[in-house]
C-alpha atoms as a PDB file:
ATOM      1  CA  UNK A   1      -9.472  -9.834 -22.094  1.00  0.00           C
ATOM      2  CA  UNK A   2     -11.267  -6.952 -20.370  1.00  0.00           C
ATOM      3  CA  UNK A   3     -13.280  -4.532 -22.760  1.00  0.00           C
ATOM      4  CA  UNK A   4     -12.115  -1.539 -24.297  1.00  0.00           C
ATOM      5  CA  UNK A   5     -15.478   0.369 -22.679  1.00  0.00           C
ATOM      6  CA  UNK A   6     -15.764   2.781 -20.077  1.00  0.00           C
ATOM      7  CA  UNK A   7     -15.831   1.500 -16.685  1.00  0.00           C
ATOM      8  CA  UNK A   8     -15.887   5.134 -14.768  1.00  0.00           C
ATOM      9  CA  UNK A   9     -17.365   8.623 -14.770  1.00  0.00           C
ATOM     10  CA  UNK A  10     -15.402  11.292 -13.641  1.00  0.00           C
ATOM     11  CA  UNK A  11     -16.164  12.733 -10.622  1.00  0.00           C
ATOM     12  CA  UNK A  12     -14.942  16.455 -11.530  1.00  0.00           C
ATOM     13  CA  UNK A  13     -16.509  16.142 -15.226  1.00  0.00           C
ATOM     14  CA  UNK A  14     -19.057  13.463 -15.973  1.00  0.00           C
ATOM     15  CA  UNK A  15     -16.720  12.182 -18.051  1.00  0.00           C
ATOM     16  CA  UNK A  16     -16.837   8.347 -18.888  1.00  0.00           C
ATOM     17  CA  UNK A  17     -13.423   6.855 -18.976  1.00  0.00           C
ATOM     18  CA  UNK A  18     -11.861   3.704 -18.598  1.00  0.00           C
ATOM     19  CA  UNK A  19     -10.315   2.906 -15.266  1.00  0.00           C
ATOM     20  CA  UNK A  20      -8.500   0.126 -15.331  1.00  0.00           C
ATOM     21  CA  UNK A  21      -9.427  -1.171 -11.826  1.00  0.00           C
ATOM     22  CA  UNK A  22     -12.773  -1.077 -12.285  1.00  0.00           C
ATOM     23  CA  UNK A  23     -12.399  -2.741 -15.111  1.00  0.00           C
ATOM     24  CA  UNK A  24     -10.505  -5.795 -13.708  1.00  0.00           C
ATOM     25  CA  UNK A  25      -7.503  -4.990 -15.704  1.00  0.00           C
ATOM     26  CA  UNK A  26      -4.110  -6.167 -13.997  1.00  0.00           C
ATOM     27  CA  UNK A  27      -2.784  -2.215 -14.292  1.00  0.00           C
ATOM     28  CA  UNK A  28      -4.714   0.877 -14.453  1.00  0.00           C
ATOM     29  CA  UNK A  29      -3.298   3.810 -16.844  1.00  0.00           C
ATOM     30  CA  UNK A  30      -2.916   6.043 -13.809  1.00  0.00           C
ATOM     31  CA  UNK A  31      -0.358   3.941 -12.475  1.00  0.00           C
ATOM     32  CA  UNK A  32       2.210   5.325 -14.351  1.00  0.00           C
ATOM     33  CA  UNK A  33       1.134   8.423 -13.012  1.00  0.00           C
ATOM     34  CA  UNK A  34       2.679  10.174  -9.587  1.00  0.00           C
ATOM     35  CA  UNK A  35       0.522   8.570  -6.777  1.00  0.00           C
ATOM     36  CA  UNK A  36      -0.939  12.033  -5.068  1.00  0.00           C
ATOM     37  CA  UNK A  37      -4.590  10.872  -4.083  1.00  0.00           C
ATOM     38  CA  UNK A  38      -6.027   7.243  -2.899  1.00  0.00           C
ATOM     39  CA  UNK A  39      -7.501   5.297  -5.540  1.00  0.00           C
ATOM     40  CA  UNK A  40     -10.241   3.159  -5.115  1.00  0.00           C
ATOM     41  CA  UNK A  41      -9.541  -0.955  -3.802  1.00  0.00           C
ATOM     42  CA  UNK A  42      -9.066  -3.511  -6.988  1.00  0.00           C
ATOM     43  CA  UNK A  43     -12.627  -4.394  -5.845  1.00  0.00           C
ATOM     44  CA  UNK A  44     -14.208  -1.637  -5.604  1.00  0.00           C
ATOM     45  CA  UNK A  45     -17.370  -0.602  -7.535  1.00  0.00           C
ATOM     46  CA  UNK A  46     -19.374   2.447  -7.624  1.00  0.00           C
ATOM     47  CA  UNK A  47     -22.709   0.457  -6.515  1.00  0.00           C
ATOM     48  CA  UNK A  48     -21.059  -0.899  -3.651  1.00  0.00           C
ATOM     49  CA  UNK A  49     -18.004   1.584  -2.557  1.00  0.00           C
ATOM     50  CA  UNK A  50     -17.703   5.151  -2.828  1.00  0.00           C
ATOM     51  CA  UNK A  51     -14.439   4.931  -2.934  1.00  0.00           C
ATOM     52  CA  UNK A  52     -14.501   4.370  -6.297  1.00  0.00           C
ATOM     53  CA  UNK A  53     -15.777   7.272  -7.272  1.00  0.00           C
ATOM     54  CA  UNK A  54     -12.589   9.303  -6.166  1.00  0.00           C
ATOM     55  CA  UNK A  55     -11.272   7.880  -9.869  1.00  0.00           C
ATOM     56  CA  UNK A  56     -10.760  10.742 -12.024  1.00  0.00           C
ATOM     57  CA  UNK A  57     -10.115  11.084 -16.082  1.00  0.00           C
ATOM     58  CA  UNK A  58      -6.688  11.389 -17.431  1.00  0.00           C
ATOM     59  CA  UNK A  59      -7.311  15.319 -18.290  1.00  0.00           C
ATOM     60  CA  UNK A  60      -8.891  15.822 -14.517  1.00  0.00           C
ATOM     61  CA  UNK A  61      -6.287  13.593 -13.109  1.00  0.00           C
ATOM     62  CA  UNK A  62      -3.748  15.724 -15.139  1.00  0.00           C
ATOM     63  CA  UNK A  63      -5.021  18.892 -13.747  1.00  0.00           C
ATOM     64  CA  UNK A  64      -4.739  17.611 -10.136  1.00  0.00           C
ATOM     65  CA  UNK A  65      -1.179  16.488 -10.586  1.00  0.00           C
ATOM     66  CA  UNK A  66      -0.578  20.119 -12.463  1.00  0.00           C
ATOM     67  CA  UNK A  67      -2.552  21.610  -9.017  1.00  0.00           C
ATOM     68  CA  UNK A  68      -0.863  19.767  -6.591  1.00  0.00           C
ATOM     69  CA  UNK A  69       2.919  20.392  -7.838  1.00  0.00           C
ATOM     70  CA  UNK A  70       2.071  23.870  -8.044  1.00  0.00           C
ATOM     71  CA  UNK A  71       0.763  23.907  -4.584  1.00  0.00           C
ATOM     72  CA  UNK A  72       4.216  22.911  -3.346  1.00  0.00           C
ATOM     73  CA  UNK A  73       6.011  25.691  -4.840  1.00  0.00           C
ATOM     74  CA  UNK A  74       7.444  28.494  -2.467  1.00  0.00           C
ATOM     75  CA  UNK A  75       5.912  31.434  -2.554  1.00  0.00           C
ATOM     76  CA  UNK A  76       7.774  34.146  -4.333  1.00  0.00           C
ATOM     77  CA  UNK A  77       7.762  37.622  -2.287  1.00  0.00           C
END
């Protein structure tokens, strides 16, 4: 059973979460998510990929999504 401690820091605010890949969990959290940005390879780690350190929290990953749909929006004249 993997531990319940973080495994990431968040790359847009220090954060330390728990990302499930790093982790070695079967399923990350984000998963469930909309898929709008790589993640990091299931064997990725910070002291050997950077890669994994696109991984963001679930409130930074939030705002992204939030960002990103409301990029796509047409303008309004």
């Amino acid at each position: 059973m993997a531990s319940p401690l973080a495994s990431s820091v968040c790359p847009g605010c220090g954060t330390a979460f728990r990302c499930g890949m790093a982790a070695g969990d079967a399923e990350c959290w984000c998963v469930k998510l909309p898929h709008v940005m790589p993640v990091p390879a299931a064997n990725a780690t910070p002291s050997r990929d950077a890669a994994a350190a696109s991984c963001y929290c679930p409130v930074c990953l939030q705002q992204k999504l939030i960002a990103d749909a409301t990029s796509r929006l047409p303008a309004h004249d």
